[in-house]
N, C-alpha and C. Protein backbone atom coordinates (compact mmCIF):
# COMPACT_ATOMS: atom_id res chain seq x y z
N UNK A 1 -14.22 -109.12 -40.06
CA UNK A 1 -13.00 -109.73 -40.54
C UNK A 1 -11.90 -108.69 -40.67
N UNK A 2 -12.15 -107.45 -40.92
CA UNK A 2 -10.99 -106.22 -41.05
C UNK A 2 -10.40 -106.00 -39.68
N UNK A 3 -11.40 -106.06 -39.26
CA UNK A 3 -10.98 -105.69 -37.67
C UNK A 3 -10.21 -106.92 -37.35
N UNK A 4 -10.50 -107.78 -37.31
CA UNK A 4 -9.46 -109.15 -36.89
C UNK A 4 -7.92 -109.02 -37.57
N UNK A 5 -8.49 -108.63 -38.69
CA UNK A 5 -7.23 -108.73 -39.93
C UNK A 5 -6.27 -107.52 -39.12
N UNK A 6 -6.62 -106.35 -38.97
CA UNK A 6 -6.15 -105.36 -38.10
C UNK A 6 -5.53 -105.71 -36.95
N UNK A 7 -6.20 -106.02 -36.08
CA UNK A 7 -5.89 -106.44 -35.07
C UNK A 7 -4.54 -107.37 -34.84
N UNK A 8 -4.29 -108.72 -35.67
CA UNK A 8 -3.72 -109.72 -35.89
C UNK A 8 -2.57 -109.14 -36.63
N UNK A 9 -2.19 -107.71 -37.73
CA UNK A 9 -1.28 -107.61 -37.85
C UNK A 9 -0.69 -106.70 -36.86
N UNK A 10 -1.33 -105.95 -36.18
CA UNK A 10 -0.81 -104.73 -35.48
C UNK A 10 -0.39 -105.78 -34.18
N UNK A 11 -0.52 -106.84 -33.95
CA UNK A 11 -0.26 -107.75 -32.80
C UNK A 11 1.28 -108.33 -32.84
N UNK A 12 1.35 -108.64 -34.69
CA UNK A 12 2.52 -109.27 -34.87
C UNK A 12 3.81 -108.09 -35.16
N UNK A 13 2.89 -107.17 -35.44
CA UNK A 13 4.31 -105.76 -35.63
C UNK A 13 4.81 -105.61 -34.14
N UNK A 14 3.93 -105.16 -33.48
CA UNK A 14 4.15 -104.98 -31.96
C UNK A 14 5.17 -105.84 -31.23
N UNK A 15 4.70 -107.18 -31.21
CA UNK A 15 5.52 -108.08 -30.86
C UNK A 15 7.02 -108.45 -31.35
N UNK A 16 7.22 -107.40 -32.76
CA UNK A 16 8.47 -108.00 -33.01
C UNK A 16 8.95 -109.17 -34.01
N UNK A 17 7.97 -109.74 -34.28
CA UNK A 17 7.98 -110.57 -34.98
C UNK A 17 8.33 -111.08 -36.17
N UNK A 18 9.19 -112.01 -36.89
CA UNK A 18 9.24 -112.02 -38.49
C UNK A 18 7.68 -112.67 -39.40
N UNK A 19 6.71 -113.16 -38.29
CA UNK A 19 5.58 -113.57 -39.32
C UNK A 19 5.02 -112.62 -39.44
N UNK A 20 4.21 -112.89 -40.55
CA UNK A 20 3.50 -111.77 -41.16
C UNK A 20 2.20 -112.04 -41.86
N UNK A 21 1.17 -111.43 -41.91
CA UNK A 21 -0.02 -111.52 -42.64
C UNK A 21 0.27 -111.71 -44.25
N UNK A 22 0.07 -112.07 -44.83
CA UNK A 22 0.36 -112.52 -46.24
C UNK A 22 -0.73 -112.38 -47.33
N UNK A 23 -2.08 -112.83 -46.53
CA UNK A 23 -3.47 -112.47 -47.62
C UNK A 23 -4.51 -112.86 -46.84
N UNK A 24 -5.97 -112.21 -47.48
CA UNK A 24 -6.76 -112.54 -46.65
C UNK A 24 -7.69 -113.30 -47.46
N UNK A 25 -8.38 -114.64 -47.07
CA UNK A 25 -9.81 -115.25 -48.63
C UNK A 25 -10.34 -115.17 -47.86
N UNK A 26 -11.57 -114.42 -48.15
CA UNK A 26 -13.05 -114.39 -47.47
C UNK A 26 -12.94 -114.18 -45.69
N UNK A 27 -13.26 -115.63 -45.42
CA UNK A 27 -13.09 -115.46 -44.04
C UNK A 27 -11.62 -116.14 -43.22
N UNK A 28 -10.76 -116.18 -43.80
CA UNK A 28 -9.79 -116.87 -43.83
C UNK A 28 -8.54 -115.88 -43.58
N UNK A 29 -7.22 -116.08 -42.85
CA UNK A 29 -6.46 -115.09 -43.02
C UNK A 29 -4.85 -116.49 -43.38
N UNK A 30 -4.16 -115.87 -44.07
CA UNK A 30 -3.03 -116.89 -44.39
C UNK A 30 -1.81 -115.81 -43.84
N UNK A 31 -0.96 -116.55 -42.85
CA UNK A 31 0.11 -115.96 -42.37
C UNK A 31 1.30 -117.24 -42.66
N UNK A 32 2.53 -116.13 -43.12
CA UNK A 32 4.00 -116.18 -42.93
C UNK A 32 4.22 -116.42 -41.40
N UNK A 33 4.33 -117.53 -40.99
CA UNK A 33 5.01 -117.99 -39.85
C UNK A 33 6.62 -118.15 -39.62
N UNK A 34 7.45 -117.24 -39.11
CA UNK A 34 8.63 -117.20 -39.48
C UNK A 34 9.53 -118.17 -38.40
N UNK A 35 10.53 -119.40 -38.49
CA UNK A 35 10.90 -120.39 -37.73
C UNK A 35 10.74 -120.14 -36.13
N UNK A 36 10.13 -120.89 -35.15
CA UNK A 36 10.27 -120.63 -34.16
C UNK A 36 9.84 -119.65 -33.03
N UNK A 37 8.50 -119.08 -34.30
CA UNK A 37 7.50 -117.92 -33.61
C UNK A 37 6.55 -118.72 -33.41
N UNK A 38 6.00 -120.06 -33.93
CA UNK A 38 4.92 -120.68 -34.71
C UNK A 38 3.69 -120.54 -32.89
N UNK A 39 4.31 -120.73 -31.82
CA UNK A 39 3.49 -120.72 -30.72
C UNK A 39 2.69 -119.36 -30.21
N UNK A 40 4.23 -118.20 -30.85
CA UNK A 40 3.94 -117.11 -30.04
C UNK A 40 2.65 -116.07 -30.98
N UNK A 41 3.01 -116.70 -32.66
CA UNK A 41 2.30 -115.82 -33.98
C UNK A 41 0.70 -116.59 -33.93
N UNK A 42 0.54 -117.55 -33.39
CA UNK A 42 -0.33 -118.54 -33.40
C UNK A 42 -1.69 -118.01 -32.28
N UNK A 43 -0.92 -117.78 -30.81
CA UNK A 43 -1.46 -116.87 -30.11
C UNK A 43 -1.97 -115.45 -30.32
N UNK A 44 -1.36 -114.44 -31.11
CA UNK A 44 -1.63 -113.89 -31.35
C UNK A 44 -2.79 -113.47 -32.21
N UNK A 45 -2.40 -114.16 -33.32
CA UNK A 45 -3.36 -114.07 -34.08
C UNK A 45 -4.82 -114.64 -33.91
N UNK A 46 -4.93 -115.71 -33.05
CA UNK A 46 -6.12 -116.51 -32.26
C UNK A 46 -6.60 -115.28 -31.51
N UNK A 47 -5.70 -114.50 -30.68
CA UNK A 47 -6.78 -113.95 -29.66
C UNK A 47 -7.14 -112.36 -30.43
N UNK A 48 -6.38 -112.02 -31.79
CA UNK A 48 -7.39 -111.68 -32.93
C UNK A 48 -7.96 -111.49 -33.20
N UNK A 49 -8.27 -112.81 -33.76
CA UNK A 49 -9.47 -113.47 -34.17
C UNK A 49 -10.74 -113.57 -33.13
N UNK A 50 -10.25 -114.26 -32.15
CA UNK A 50 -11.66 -114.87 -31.79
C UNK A 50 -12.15 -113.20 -30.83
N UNK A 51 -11.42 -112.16 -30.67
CA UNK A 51 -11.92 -111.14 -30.07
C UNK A 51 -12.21 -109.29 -30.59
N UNK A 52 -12.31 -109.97 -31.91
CA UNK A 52 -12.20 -108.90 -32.32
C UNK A 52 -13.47 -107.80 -32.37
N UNK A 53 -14.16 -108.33 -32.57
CA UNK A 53 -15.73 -108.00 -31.71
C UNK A 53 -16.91 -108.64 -30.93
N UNK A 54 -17.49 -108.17 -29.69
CA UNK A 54 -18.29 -108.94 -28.95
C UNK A 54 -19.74 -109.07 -29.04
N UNK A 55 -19.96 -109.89 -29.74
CA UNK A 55 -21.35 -109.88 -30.12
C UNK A 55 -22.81 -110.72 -29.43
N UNK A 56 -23.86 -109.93 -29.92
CA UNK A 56 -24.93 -110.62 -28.16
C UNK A 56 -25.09 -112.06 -28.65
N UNK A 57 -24.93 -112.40 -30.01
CA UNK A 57 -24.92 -113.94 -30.33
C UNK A 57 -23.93 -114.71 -29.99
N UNK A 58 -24.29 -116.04 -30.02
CA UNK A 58 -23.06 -116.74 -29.56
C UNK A 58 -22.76 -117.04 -30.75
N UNK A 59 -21.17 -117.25 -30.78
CA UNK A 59 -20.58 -117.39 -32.00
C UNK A 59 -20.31 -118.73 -32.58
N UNK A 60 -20.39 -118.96 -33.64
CA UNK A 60 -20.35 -120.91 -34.03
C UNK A 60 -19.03 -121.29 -33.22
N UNK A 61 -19.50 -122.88 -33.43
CA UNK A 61 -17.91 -123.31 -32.72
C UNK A 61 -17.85 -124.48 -33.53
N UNK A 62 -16.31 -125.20 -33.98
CA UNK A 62 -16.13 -125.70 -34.60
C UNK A 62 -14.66 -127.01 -33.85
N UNK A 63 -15.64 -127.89 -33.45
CA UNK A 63 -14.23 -128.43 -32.89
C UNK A 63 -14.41 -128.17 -31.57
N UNK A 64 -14.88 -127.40 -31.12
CA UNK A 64 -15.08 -126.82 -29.93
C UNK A 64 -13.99 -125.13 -29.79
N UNK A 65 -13.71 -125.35 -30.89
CA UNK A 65 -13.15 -123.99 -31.40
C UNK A 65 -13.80 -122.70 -32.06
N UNK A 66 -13.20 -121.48 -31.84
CA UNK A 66 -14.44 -120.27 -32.48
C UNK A 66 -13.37 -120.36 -34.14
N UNK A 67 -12.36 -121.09 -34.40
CA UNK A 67 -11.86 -120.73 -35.78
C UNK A 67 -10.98 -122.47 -35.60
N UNK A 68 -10.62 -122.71 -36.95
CA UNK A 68 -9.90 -123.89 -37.43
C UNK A 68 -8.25 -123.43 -37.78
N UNK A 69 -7.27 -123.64 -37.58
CA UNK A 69 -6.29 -123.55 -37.75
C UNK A 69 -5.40 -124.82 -38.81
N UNK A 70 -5.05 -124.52 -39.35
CA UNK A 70 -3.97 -125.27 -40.13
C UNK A 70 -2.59 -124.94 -40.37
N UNK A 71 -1.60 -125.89 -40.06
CA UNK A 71 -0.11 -125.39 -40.27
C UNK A 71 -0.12 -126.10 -41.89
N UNK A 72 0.68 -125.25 -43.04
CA UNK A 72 1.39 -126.40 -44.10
C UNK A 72 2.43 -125.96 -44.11
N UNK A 73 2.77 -126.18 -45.71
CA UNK A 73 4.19 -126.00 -45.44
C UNK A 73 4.21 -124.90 -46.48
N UNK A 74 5.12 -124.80 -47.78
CA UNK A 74 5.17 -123.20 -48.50
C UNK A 74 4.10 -123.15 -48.95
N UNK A 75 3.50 -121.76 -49.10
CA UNK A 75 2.39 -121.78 -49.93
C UNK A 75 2.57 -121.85 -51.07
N UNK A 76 2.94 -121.76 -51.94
CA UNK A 76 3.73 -122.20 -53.22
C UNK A 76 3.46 -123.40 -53.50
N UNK A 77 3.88 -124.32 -52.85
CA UNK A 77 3.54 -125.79 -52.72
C UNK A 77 2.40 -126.44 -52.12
N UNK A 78 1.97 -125.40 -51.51
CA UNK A 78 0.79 -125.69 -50.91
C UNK A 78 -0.54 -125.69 -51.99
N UNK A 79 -0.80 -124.72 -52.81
CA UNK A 79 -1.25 -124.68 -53.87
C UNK A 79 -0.72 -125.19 -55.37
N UNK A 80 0.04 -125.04 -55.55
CA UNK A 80 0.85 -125.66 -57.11
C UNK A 80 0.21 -126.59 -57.16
């Protein structure tokens, strides 16, 4: 998960970007999506994630996905 977490911010500095990593729970990472990156921060952080190390197991899939994504809206409000 560090390594992803790594990976996923050094992706969004690189790129330029106003989103940003914000916190990490467990296996979970919560990003600042800043207007109008949402495709390009989304990518990034996916290929992240799902590559951050290659392992001889196959990895769960969920959805037919290796991770679940969710957009909301502030986190503030998202939790309150």
């Amino acid at each position: 998960m560090k390594i992803a977490m790594i990976r996923a911010y050094d992706a969004l500095q690189e790129a330029n970007l106003g989103s940003r990593l914000i916190l990490q729970i467990h296996d979970e990472l919560v990003v600042e999506i800043a207007p109008g990156e949402e495709k390009q921060a989304i990518a990034l952080v996916k290929d992240a994630m799902e590559h951050a190390v290659t392992m001889a197991v196959p990895f769960g899939r969920i959805d037919g996905h290796r991770f679940r994504l969710a957009i909301g809206g502030p986190l503030i409000r998202s939790v309150g």
